[in-house]
PDB file of N, CA and C in Angstrom:
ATOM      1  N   UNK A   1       0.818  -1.187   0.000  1.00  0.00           N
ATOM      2  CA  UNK A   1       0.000   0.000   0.000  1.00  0.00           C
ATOM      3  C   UNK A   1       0.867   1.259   0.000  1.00  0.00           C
ATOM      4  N   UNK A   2       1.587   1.426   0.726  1.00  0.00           N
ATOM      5  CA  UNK A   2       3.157   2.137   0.908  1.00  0.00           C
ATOM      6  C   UNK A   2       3.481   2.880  -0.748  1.00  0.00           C
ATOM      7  N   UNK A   3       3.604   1.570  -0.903  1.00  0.00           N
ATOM      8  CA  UNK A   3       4.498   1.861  -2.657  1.00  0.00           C
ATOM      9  C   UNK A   3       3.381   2.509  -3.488  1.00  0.00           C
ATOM     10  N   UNK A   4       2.056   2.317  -3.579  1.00  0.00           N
ATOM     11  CA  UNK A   4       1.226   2.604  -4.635  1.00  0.00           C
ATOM     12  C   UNK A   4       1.049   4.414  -3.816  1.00  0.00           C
ATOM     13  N   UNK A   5       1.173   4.658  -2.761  1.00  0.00           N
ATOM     14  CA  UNK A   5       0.900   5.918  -1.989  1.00  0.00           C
ATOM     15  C   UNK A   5       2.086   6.835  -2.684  1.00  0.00           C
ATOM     16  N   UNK A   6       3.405   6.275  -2.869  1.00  0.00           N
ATOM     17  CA  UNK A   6       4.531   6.964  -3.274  1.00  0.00           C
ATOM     18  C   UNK A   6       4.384   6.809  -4.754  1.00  0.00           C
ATOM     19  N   UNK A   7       4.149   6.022  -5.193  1.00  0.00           N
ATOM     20  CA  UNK A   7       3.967   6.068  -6.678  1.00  0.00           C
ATOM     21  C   UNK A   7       2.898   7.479  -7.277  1.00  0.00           C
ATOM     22  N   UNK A   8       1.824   7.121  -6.472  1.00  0.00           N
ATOM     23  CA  UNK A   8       0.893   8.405  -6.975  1.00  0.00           C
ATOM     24  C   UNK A   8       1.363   9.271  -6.762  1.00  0.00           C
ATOM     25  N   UNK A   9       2.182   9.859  -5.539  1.00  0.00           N
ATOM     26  CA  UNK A   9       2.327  11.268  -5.184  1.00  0.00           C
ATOM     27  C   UNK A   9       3.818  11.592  -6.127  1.00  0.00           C
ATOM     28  N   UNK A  10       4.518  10.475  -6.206  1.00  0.00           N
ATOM     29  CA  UNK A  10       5.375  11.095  -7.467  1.00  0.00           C
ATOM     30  C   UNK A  10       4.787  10.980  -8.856  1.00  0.00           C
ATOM     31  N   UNK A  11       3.997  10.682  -9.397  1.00  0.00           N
ATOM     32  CA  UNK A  11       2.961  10.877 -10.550  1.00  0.00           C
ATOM     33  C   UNK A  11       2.463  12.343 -10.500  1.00  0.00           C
ATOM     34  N   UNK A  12       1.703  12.721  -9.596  1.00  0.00           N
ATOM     35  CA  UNK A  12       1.442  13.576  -9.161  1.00  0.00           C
ATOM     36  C   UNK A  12       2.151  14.457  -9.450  1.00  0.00           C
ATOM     37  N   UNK A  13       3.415  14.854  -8.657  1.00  0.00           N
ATOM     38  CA  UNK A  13       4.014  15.947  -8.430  1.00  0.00           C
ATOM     39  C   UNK A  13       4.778  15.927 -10.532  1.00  0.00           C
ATOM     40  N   UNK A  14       4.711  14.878 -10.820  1.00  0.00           N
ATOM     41  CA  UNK A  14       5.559  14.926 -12.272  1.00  0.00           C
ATOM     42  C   UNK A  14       4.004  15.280 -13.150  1.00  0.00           C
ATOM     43  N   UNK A  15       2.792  15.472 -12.629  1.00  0.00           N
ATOM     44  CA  UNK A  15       1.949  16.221 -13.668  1.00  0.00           C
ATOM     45  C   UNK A  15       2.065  17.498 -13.311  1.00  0.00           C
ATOM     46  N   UNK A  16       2.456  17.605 -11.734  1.00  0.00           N
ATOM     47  CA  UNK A  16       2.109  19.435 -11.300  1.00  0.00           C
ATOM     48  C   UNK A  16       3.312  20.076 -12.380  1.00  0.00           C
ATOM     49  N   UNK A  17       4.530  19.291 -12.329  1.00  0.00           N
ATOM     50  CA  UNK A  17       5.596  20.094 -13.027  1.00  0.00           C
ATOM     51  C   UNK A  17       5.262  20.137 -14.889  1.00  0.00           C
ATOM     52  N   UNK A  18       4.789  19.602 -14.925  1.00  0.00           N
ATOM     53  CA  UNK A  18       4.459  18.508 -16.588  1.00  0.00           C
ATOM     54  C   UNK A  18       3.629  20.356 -17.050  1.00  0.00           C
ATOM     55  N   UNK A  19       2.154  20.072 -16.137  1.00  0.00           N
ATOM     56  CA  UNK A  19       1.446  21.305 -17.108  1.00  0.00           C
ATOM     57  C   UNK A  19       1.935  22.519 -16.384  1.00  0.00           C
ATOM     58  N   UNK A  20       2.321  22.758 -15.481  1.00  0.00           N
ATOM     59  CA  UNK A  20       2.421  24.535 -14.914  1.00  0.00           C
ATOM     60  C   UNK A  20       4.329  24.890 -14.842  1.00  0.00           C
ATOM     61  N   UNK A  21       4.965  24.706 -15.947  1.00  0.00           N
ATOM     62  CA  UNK A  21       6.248  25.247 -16.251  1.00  0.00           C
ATOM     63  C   UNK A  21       6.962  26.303 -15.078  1.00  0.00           C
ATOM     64  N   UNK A  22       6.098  27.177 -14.805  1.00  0.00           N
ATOM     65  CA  UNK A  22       6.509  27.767 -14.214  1.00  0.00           C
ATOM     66  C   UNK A  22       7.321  27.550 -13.085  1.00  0.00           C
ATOM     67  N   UNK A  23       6.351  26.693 -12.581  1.00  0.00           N
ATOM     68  CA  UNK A  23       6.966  26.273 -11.242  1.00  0.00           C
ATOM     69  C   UNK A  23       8.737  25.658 -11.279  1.00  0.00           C
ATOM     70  N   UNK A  24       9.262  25.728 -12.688  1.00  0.00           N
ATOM     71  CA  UNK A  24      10.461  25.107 -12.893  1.00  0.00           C
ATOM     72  C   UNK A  24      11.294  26.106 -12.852  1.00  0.00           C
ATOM     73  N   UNK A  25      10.281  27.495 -12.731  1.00  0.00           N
ATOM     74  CA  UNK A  25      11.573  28.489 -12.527  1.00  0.00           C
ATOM     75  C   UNK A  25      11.421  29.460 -11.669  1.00  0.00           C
ATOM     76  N   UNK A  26      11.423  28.565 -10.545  1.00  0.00           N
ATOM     77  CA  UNK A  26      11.577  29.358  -9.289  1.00  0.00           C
ATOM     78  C   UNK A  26      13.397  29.650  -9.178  1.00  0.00           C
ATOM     79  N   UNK A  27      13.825  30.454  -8.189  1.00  0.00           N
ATOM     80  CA  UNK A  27      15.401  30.690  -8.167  1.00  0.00           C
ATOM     81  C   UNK A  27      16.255  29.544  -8.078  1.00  0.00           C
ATOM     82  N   UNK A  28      15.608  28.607  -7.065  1.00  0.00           N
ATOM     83  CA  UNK A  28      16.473  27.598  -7.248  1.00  0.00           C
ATOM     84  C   UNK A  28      16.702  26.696  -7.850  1.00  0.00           C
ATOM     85  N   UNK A  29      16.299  26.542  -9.461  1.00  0.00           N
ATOM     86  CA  UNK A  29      15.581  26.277 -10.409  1.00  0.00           C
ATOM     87  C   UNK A  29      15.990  26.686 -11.589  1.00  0.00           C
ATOM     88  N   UNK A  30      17.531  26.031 -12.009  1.00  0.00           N
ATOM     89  CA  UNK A  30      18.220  26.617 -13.898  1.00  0.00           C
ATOM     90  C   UNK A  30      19.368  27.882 -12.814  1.00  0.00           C
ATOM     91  N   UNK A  31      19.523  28.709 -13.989  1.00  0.00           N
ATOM     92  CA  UNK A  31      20.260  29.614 -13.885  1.00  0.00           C
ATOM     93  C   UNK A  31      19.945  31.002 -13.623  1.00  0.00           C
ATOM     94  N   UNK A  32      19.733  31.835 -12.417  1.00  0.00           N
ATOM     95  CA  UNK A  32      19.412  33.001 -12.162  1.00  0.00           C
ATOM     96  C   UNK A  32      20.113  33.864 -12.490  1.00  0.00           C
ATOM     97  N   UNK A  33      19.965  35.165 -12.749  1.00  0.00           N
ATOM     98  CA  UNK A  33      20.384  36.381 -13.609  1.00  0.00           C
ATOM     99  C   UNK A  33      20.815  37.272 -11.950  1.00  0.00           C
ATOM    100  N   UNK A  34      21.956  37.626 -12.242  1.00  0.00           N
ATOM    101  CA  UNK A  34      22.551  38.462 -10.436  1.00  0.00           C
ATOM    102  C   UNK A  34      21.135  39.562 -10.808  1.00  0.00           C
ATOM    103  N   UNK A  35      20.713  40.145  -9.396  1.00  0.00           N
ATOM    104  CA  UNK A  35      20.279  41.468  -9.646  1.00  0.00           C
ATOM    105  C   UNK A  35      21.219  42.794  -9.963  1.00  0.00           C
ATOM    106  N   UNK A  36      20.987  43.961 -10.158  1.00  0.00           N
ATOM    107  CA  UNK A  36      21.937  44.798 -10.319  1.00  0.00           C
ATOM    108  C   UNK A  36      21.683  45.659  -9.282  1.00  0.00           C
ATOM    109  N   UNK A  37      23.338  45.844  -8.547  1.00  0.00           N
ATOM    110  CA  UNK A  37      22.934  46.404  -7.143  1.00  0.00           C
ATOM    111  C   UNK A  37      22.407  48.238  -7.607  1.00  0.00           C
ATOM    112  N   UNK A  38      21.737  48.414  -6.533  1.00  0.00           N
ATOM    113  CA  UNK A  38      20.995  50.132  -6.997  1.00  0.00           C
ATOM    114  C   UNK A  38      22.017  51.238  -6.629  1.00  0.00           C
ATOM    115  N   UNK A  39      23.245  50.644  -5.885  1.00  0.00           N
ATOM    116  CA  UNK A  39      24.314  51.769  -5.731  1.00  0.00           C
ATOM    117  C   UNK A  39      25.492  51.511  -6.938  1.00  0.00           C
ATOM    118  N   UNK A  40      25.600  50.804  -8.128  1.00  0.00           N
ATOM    119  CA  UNK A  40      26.525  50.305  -9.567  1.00  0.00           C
ATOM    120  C   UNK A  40      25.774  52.075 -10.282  1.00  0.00           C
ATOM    121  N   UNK A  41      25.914  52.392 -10.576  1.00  0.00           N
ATOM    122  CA  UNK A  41      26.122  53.538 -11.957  1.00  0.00           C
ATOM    123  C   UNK A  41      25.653  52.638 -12.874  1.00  0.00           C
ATOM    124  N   UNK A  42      24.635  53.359 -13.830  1.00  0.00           N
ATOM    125  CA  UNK A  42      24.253  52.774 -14.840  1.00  0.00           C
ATOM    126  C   UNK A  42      24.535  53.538 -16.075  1.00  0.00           C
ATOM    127  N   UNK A  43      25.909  53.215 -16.846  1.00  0.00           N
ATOM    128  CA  UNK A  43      26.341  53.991 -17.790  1.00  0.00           C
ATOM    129  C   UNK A  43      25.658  53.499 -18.963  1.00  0.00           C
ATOM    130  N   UNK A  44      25.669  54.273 -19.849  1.00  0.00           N
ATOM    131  CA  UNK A  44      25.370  53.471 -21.316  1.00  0.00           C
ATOM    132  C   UNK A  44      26.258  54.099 -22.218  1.00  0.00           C
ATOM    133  N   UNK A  45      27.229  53.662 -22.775  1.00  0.00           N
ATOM    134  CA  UNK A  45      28.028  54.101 -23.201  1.00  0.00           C
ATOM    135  C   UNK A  45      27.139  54.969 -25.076  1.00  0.00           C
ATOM    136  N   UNK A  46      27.454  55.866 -25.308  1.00  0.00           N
ATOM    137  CA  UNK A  46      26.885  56.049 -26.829  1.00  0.00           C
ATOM    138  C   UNK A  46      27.745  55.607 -27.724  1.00  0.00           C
ATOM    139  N   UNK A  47      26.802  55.453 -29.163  1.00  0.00           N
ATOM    140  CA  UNK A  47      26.986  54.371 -30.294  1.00  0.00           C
ATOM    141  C   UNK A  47      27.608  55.324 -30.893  1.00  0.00           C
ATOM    142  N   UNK A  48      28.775  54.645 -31.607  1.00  0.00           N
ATOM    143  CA  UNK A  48      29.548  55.521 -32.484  1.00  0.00           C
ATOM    144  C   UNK A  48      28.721  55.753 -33.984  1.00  0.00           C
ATOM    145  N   UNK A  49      29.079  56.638 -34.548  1.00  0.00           N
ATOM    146  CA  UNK A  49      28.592  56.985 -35.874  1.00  0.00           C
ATOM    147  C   UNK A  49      28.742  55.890 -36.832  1.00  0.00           C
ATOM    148  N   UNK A  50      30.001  54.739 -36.851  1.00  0.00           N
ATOM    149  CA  UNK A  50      29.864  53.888 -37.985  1.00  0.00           C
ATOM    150  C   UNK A  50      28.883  52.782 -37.434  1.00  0.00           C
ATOM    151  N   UNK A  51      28.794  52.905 -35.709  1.00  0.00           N
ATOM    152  CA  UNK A  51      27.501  51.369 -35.485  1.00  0.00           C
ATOM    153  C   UNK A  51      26.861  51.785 -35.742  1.00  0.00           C
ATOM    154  N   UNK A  52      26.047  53.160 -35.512  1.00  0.00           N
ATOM    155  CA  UNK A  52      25.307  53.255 -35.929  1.00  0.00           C
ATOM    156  C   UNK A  52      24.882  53.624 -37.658  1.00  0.00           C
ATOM    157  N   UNK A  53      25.469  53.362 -38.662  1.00  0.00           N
ATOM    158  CA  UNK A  53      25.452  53.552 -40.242  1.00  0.00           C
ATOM    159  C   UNK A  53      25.216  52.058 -40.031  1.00  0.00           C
ATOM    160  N   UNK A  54      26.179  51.263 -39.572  1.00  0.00           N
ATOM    161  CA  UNK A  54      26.058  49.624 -40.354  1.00  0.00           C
ATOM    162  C   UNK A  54      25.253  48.980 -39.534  1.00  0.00           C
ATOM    163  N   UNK A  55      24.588  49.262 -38.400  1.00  0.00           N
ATOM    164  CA  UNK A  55      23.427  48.335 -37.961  1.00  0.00           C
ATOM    165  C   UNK A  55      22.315  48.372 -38.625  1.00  0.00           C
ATOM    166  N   UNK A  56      21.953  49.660 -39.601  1.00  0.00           N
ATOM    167  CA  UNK A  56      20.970  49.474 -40.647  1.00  0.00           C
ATOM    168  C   UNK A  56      21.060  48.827 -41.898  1.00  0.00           C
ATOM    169  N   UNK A  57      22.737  49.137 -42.201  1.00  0.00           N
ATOM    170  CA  UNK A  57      22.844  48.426 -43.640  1.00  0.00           C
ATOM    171  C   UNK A  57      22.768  46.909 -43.558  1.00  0.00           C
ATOM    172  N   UNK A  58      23.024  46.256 -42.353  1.00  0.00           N
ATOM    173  CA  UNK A  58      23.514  45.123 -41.919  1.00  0.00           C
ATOM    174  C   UNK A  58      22.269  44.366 -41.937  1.00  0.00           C
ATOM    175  N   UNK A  59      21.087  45.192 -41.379  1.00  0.00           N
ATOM    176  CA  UNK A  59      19.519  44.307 -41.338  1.00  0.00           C
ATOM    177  C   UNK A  59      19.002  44.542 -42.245  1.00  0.00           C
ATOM    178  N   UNK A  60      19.093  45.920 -43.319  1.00  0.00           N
ATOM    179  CA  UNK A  60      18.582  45.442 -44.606  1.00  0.00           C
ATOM    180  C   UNK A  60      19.248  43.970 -45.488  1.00  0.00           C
ATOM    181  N   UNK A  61      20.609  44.186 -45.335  1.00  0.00           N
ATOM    182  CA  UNK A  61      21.027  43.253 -46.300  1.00  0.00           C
ATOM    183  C   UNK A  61      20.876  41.588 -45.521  1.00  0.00           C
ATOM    184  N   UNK A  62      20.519  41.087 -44.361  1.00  0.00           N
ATOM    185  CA  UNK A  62      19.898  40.344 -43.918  1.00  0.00           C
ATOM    186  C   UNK A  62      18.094  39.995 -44.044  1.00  0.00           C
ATOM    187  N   UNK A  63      17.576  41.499 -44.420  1.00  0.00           N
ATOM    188  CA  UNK A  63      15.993  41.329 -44.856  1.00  0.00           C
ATOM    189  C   UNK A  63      15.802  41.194 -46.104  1.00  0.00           C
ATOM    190  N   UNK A  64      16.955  41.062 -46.776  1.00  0.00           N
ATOM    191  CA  UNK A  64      16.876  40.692 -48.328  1.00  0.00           C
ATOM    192  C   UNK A  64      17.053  39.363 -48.453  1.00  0.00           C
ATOM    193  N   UNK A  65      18.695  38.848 -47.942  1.00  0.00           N
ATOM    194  CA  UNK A  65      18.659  37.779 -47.828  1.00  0.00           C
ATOM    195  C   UNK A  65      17.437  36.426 -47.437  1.00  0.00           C
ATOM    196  N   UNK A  66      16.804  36.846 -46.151  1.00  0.00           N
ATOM    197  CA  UNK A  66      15.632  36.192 -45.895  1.00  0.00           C
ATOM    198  C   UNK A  66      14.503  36.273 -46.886  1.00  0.00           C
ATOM    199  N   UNK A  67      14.278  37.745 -47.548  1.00  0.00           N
ATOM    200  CA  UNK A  67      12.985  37.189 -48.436  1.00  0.00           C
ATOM    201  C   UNK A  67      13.315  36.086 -49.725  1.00  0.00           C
ATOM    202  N   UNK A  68      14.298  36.240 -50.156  1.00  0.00           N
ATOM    203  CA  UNK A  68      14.769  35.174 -51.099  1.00  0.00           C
ATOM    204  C   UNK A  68      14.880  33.878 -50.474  1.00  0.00           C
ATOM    205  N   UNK A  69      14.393  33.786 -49.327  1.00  0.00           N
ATOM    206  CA  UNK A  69      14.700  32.051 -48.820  1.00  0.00           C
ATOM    207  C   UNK A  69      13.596  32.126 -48.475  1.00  0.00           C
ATOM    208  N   UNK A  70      13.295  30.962 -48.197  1.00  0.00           N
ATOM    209  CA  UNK A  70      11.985  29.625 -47.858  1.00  0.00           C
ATOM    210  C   UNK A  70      12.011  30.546 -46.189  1.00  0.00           C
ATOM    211  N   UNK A  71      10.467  30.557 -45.715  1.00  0.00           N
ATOM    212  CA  UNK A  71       9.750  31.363 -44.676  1.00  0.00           C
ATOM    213  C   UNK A  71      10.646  30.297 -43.763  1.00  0.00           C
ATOM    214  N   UNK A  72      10.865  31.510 -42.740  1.00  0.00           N
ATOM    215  CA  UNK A  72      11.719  30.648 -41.445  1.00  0.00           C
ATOM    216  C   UNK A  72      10.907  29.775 -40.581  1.00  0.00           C
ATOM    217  N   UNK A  73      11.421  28.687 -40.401  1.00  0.00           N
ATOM    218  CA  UNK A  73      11.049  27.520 -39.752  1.00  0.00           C
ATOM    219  C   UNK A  73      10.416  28.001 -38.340  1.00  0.00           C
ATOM    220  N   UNK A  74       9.378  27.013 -38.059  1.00  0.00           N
ATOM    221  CA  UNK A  74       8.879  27.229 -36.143  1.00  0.00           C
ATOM    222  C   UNK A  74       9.963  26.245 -35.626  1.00  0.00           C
ATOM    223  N   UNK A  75      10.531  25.443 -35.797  1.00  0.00           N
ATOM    224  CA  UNK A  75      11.000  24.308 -34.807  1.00  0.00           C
ATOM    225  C   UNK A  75      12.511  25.279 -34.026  1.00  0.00           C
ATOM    226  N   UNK A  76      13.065  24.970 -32.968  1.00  0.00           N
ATOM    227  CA  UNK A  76      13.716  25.320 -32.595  1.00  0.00           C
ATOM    228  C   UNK A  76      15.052  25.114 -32.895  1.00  0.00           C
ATOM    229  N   UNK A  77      15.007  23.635 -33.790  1.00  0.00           N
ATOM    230  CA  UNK A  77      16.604  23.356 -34.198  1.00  0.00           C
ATOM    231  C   UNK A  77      16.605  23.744 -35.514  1.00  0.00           C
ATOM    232  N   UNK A  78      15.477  23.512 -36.261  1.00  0.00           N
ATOM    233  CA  UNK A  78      15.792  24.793 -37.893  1.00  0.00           C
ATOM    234  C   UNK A  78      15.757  25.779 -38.136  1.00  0.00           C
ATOM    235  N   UNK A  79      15.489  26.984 -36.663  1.00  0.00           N
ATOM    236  CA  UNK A  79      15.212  27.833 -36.427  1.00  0.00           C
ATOM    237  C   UNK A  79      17.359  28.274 -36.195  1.00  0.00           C
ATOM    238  N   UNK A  80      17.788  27.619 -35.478  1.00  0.00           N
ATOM    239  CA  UNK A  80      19.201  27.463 -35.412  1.00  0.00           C
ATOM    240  C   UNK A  80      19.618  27.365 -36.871  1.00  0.00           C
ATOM    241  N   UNK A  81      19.312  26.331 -37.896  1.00  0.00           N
ATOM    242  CA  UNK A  81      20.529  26.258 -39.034  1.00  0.00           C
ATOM    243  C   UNK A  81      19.843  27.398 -39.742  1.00  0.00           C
ATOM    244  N   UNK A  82      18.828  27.605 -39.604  1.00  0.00           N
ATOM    245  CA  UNK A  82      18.165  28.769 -40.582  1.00  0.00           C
ATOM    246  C   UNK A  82      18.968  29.841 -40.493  1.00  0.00           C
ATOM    247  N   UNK A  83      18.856  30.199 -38.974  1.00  0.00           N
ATOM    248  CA  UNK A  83      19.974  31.390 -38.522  1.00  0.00           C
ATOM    249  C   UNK A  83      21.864  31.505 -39.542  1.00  0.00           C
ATOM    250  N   UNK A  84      22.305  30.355 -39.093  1.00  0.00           N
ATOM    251  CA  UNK A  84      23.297  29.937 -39.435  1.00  0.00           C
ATOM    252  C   UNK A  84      23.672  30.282 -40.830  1.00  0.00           C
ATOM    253  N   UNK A  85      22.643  30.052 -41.725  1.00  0.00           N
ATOM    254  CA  UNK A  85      22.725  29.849 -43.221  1.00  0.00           C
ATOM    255  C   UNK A  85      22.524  31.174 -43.563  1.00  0.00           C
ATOM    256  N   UNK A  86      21.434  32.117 -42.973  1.00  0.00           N
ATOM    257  CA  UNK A  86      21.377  33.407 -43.062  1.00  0.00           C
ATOM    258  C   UNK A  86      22.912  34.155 -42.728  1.00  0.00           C
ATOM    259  N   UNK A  87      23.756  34.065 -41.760  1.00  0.00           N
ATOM    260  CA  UNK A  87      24.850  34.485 -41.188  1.00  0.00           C
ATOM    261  C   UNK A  87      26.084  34.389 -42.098  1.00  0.00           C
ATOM    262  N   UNK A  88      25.809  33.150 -42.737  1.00  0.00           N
ATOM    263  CA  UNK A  88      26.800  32.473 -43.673  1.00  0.00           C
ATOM    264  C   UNK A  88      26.474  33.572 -44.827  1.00  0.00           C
ATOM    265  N   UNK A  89      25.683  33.468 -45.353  1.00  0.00           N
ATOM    266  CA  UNK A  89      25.047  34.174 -46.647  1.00  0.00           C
ATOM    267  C   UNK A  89      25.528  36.099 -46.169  1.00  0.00           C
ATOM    268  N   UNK A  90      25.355  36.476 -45.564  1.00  0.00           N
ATOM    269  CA  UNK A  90      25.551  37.750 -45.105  1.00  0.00           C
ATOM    270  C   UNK A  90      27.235  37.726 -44.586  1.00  0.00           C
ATOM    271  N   UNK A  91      27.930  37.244 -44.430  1.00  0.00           N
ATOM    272  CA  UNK A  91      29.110  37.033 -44.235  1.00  0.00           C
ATOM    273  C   UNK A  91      29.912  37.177 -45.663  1.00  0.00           C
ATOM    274  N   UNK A  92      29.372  35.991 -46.751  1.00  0.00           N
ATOM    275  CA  UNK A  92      29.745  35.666 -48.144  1.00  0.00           C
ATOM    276  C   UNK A  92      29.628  37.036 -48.883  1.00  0.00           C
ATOM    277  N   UNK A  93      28.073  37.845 -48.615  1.00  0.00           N
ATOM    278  CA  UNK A  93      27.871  38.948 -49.605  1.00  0.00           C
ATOM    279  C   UNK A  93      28.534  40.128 -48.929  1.00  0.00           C
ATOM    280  N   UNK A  94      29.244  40.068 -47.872  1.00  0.00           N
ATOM    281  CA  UNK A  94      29.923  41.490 -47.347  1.00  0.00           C
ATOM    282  C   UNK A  94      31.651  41.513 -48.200  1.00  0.00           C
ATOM    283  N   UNK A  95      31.894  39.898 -47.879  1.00  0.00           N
ATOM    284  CA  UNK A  95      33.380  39.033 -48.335  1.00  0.00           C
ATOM    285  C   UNK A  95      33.110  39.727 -49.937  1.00  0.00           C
ATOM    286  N   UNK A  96      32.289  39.362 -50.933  1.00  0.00           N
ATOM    287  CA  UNK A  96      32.424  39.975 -51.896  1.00  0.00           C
ATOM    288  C   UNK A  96      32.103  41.342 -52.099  1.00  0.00           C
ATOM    289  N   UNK A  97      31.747  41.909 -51.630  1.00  0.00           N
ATOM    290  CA  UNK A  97      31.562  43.431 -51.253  1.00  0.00           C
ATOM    291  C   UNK A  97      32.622  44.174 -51.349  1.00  0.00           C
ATOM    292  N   UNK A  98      33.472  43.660 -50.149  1.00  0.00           N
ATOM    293  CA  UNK A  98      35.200  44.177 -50.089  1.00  0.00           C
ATOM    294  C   UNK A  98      36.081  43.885 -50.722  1.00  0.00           C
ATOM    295  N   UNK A  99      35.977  42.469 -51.602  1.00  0.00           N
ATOM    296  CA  UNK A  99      37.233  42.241 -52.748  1.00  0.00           C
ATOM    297  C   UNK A  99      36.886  43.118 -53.959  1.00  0.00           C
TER     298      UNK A  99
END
């Protein structure tokens, strides 16, 4: 009787975790982010004039690249090579850019 009492309540506790995620991220629970103490200075350093020129040229020529390819994947691991292949491709057309 013992065993079927422990069996359910670990059944149990593996549905509480199963549907309500959350509960998996309480602090002690993965990897917590430090807080930032309120006496640290919060600098932000400003963007120089060329980041800021090539962070636009950089996502157009990445929003080109993507419309010429197949609509990006939902899954999380083709969502990775998708990335990849985009990076590659934008890497290749800068490489010929500069020769």
């Amino acid at each position: 009787m013992l065993e079927i009492i422990v069996l359910v309540s670990i059944a149990g506790l593996f549905a509480v975790c199963l549907f309500f995620p959350k509960i998996g991220s309480l602090p002690w629970f993965g990897k917590s982010e430090p807080a930032a103490s309120p006496s640290a200075p919060q600098t932000s350093e400003p963007a120089s004039a060329e980041t800021s020129l090539l962070n636009p040229f950089l996502g157009q020529l990445q929003a080109d690249i993507e419309a010429a390819l197949f609509p990006r994947p939902t899954d999380s691991v083709l969502q990775r090579h998708y990335d990849a292949m985009v990076a590659y491709e934008v890497r290749n057309r800068l490489a010929t850019m500069t020769s």
